[in-house]
N, C-alpha and C. Protein backbone atom coordinates (compact mmCIF):
# COMPACT_ATOMS: atom_id res chain seq x y z
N UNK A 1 39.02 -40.63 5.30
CA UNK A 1 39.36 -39.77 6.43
C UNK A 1 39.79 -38.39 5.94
N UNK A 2 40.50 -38.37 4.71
CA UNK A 2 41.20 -37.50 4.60
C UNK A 2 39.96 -36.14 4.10
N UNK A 3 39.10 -36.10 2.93
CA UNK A 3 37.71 -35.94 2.83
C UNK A 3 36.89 -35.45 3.72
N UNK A 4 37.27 -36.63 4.64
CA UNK A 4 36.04 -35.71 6.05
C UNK A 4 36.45 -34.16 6.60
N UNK A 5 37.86 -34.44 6.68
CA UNK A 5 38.70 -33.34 7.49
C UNK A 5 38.34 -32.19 6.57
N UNK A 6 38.90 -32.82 5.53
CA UNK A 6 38.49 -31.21 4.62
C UNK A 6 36.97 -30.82 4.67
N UNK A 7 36.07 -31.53 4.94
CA UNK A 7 34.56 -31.40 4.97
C UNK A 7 34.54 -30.30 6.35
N UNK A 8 35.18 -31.02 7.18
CA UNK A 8 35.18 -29.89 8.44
C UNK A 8 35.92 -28.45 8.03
N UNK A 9 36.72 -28.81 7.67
CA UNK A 9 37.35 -27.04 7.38
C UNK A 9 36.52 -26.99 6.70
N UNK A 10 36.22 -27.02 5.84
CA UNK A 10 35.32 -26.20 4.75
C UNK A 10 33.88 -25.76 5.70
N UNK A 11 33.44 -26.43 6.58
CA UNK A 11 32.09 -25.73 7.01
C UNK A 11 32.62 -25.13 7.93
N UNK A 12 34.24 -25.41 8.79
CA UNK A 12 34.86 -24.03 9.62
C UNK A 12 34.70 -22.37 8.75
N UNK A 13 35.12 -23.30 7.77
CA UNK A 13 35.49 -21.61 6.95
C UNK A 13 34.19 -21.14 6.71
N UNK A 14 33.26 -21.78 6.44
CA UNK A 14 32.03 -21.04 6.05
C UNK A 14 31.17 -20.42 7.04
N UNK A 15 31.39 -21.40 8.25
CA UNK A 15 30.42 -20.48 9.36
C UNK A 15 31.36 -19.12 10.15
N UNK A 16 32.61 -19.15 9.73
CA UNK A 16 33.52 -18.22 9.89
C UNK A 16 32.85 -16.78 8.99
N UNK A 17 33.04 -17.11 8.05
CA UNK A 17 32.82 -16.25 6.84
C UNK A 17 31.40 -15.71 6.98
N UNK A 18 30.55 -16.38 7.34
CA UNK A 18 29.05 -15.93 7.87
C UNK A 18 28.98 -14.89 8.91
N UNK A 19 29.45 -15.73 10.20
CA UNK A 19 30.15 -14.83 11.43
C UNK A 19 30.64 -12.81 10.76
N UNK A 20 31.66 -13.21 9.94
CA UNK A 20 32.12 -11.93 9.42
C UNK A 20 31.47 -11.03 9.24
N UNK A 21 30.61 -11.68 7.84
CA UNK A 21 29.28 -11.09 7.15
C UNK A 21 28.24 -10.44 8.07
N UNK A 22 27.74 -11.23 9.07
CA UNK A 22 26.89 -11.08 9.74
C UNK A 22 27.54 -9.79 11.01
N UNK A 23 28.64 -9.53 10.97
CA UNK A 23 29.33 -8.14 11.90
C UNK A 23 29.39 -7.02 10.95
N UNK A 24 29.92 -7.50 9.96
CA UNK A 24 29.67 -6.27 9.05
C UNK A 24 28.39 -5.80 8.07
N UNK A 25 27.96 -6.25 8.19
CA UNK A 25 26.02 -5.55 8.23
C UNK A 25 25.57 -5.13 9.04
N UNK A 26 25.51 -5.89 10.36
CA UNK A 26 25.15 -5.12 11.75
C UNK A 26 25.99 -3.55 11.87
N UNK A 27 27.27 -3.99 11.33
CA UNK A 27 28.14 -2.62 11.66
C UNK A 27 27.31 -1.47 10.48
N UNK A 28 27.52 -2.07 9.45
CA UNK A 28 26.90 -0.93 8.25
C UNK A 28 25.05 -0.86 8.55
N UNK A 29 24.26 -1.40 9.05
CA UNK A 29 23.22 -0.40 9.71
C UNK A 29 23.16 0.18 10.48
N UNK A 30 23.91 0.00 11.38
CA UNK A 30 24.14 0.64 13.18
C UNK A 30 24.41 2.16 12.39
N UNK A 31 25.42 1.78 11.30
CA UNK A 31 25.68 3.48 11.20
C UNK A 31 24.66 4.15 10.35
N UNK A 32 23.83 3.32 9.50
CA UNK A 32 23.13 4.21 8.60
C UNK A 32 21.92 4.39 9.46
N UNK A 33 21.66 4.13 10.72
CA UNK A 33 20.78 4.04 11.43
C UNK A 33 21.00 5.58 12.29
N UNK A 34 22.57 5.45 12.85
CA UNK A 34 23.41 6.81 13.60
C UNK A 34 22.72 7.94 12.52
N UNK A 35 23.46 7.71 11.05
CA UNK A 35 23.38 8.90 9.99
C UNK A 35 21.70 9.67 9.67
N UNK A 36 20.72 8.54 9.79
CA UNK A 36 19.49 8.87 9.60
C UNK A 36 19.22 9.72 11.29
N UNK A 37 19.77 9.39 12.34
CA UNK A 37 19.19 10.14 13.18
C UNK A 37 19.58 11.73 12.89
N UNK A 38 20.83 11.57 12.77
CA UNK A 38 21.23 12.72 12.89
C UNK A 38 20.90 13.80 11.88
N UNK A 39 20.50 13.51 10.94
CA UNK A 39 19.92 14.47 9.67
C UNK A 39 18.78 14.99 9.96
N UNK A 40 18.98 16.51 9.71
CA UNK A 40 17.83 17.16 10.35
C UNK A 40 16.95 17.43 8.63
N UNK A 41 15.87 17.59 8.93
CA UNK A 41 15.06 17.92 7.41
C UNK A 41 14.66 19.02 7.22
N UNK A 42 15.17 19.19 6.27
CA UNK A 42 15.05 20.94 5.90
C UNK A 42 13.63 21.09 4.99
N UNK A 43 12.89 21.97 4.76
CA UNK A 43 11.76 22.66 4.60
C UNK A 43 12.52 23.24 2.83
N UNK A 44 11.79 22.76 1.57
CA UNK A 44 12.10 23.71 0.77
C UNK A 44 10.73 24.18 0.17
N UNK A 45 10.70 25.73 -0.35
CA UNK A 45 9.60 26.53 -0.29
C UNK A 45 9.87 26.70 -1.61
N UNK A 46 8.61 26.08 -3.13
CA UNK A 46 9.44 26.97 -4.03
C UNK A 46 7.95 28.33 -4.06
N UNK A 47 8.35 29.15 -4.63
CA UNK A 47 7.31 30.24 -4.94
C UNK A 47 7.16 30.51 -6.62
N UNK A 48 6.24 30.31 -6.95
CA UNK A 48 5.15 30.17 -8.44
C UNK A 48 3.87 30.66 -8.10
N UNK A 49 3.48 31.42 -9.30
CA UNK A 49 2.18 31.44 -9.51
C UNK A 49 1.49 30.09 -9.86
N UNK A 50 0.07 30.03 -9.43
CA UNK A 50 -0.53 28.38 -10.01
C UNK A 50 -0.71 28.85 -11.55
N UNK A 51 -0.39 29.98 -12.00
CA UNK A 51 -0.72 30.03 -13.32
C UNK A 51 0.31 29.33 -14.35
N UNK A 52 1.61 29.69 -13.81
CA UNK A 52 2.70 29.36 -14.28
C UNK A 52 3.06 27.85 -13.71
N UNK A 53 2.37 27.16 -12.64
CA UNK A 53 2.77 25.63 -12.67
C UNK A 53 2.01 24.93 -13.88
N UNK A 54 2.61 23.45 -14.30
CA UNK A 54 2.20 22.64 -14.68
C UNK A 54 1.17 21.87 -13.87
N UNK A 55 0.64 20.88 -14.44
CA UNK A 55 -0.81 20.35 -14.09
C UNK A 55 -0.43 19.28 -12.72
N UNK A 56 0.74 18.47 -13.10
CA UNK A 56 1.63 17.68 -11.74
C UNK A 56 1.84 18.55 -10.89
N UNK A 57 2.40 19.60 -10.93
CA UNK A 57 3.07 20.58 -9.62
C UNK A 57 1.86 21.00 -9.55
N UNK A 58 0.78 21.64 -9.88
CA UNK A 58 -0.40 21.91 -9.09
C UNK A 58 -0.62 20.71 -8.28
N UNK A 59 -1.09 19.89 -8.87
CA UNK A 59 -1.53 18.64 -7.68
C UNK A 59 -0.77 18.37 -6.33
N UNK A 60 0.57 18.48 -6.77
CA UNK A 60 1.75 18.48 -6.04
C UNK A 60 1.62 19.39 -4.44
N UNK A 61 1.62 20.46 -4.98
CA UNK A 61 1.25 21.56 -4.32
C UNK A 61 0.63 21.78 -3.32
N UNK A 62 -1.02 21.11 -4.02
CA UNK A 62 -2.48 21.14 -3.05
C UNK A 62 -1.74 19.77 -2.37
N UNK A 63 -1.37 18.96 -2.41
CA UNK A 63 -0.97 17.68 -1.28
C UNK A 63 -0.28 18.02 -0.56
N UNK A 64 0.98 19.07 -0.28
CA UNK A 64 1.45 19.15 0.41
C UNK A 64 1.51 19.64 1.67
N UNK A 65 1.92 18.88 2.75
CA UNK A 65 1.09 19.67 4.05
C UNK A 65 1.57 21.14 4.49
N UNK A 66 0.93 21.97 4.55
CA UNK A 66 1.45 23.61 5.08
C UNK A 66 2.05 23.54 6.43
N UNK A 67 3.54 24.45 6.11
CA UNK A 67 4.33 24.68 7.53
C UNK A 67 3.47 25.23 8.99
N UNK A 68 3.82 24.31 10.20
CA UNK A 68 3.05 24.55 11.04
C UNK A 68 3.82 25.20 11.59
């Protein structure tokens, strides 16, 4: 008898502890979800000659889509 009881607390505590887990993840995406809306994306422009890029930043370059 005594065994069983503790068998029950112990899966109290664990589906407790799940419960927890499972609020505080929901809580920590809700916000990284808030944070991603709110970030606006900024545009960076660098200026080079193609003479003076390397062979990656050329490629780089031609892929990137031009400001509309």
């Amino acid at each position: 008898m005594k065994r069983g009881i503790r068998l029950v607390a112990l899966a109290i505590a664990i589906a407790v502890n799940a419960a927890a887990m499972m609020a505080v993840n929901a809580s920590i995406v809700g916000g990284a979800e808030r944070e991603l809306a709110w970030q606006h994306v900024e545009r960076v422009v660098i200026v080079a000659k193609r003479q003076s890029l390397q062979a990656n930043q050329t490629v780089a370059s031609q892929n990137c889509p031009a400001p509309s």
